[in-house]
C-alpha atoms as a PDB file:
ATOM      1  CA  UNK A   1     -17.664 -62.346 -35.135  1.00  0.00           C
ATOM      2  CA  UNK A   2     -20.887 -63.589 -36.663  1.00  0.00           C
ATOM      3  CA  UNK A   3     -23.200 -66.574 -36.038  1.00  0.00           C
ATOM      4  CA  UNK A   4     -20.876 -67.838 -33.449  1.00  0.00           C
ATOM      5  CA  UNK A   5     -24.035 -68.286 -30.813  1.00  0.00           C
ATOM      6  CA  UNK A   6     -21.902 -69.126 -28.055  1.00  0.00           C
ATOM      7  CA  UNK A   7     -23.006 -67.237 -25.331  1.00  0.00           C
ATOM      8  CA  UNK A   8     -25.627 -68.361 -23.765  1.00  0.00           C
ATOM      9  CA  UNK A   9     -28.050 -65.290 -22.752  1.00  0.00           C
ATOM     10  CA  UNK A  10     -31.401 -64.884 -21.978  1.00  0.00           C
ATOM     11  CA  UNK A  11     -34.247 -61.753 -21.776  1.00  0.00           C
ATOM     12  CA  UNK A  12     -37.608 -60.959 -21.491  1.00  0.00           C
ATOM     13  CA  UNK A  13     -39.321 -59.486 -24.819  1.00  0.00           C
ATOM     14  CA  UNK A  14     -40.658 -55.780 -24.543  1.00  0.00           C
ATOM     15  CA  UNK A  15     -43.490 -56.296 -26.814  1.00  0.00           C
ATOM     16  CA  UNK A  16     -44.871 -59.180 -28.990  1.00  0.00           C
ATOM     17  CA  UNK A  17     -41.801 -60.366 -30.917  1.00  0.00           C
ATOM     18  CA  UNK A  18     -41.471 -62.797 -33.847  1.00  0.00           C
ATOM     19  CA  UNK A  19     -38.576 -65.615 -34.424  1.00  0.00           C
ATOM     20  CA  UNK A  20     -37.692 -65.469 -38.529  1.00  0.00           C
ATOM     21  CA  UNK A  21     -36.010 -67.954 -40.016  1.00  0.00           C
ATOM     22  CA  UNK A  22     -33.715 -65.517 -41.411  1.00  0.00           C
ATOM     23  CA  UNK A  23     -32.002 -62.169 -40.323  1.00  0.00           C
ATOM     24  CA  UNK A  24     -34.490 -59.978 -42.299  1.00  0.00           C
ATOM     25  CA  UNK A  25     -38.062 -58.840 -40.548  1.00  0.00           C
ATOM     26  CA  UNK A  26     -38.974 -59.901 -44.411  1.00  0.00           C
ATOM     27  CA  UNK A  27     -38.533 -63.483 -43.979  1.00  0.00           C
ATOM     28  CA  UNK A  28     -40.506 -65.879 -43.072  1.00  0.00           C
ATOM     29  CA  UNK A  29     -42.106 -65.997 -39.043  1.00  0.00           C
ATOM     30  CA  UNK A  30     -41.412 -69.222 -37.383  1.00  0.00           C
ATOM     31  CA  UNK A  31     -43.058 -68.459 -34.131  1.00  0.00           C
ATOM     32  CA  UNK A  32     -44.276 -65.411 -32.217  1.00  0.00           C
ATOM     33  CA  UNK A  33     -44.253 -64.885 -28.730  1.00  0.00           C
ATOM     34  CA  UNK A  34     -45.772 -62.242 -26.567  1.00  0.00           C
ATOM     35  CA  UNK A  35     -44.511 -59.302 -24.706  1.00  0.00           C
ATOM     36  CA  UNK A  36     -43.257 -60.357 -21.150  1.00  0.00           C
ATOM     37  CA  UNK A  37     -41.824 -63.834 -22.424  1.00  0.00           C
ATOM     38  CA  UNK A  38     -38.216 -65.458 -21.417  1.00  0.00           C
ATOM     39  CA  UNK A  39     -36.640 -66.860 -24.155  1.00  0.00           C
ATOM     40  CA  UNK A  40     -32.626 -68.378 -24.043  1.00  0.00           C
ATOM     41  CA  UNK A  41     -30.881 -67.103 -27.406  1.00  0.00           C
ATOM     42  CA  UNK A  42     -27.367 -65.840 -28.388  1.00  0.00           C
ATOM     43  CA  UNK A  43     -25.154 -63.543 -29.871  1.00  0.00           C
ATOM     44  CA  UNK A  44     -25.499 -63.576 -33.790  1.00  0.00           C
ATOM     45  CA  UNK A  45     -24.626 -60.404 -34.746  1.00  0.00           C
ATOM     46  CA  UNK A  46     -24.775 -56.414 -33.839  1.00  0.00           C
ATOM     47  CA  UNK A  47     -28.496 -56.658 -34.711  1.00  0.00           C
ATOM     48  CA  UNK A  48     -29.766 -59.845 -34.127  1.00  0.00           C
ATOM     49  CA  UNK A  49     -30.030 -62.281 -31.717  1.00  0.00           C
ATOM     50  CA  UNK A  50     -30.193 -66.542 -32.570  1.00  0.00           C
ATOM     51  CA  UNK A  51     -32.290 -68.998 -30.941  1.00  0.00           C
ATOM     52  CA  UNK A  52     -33.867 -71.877 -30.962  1.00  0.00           C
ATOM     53  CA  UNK A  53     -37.524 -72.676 -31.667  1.00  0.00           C
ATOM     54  CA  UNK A  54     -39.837 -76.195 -31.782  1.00  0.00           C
ATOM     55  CA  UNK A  55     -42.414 -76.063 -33.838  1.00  0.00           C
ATOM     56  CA  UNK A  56     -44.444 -79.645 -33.879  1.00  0.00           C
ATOM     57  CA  UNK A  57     -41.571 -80.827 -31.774  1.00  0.00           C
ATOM     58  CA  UNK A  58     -38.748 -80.495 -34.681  1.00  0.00           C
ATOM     59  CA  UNK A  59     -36.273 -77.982 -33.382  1.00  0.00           C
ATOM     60  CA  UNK A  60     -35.767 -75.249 -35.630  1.00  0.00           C
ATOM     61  CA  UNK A  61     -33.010 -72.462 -35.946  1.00  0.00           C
ATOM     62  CA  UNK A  62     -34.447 -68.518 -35.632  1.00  0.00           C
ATOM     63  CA  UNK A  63     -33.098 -64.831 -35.417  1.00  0.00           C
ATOM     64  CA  UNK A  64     -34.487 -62.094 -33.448  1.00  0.00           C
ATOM     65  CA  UNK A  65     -34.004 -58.459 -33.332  1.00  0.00           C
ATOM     66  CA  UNK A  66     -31.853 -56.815 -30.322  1.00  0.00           C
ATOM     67  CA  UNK A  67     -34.243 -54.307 -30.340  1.00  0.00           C
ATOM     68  CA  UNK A  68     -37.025 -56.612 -29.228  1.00  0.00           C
ATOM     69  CA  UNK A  69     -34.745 -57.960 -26.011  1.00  0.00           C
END
């Protein structure tokens, strides 16, 4: 089931991760945060996480990596 972002989950990032604005490392960075940082995000599909970012103060829709959870 992908995209459905219904559960609500939340981790710590291993090492300094970046939020892309679309599934693919490729894309564009919306926001980068270090190693050690709690984000909320949820299930998007078997490799990627979604969550949500402000940037300015307009919320913005992200994806990252399980691996960096």
């Amino acid at each position: 089931m992908s995209g459905n972002g219904s559960l609500p989950l939340q981790g710590c990032f291993k090492n300094k991760t970046h939020v892309y604005n679309k599934t693919d490392e490729r894309s564009s960075i919306l926001k980068s945060y270090p190693a050690g940082r709690i984000l909320k995000y949820g299930a998007y599909d078997s490799n990627w996480f979604i969550a949500t970012v402000y940037i300015k103060g307009k919320k913005h829709t992200g994806y990252t990596k399980h691996s960096d959870v």
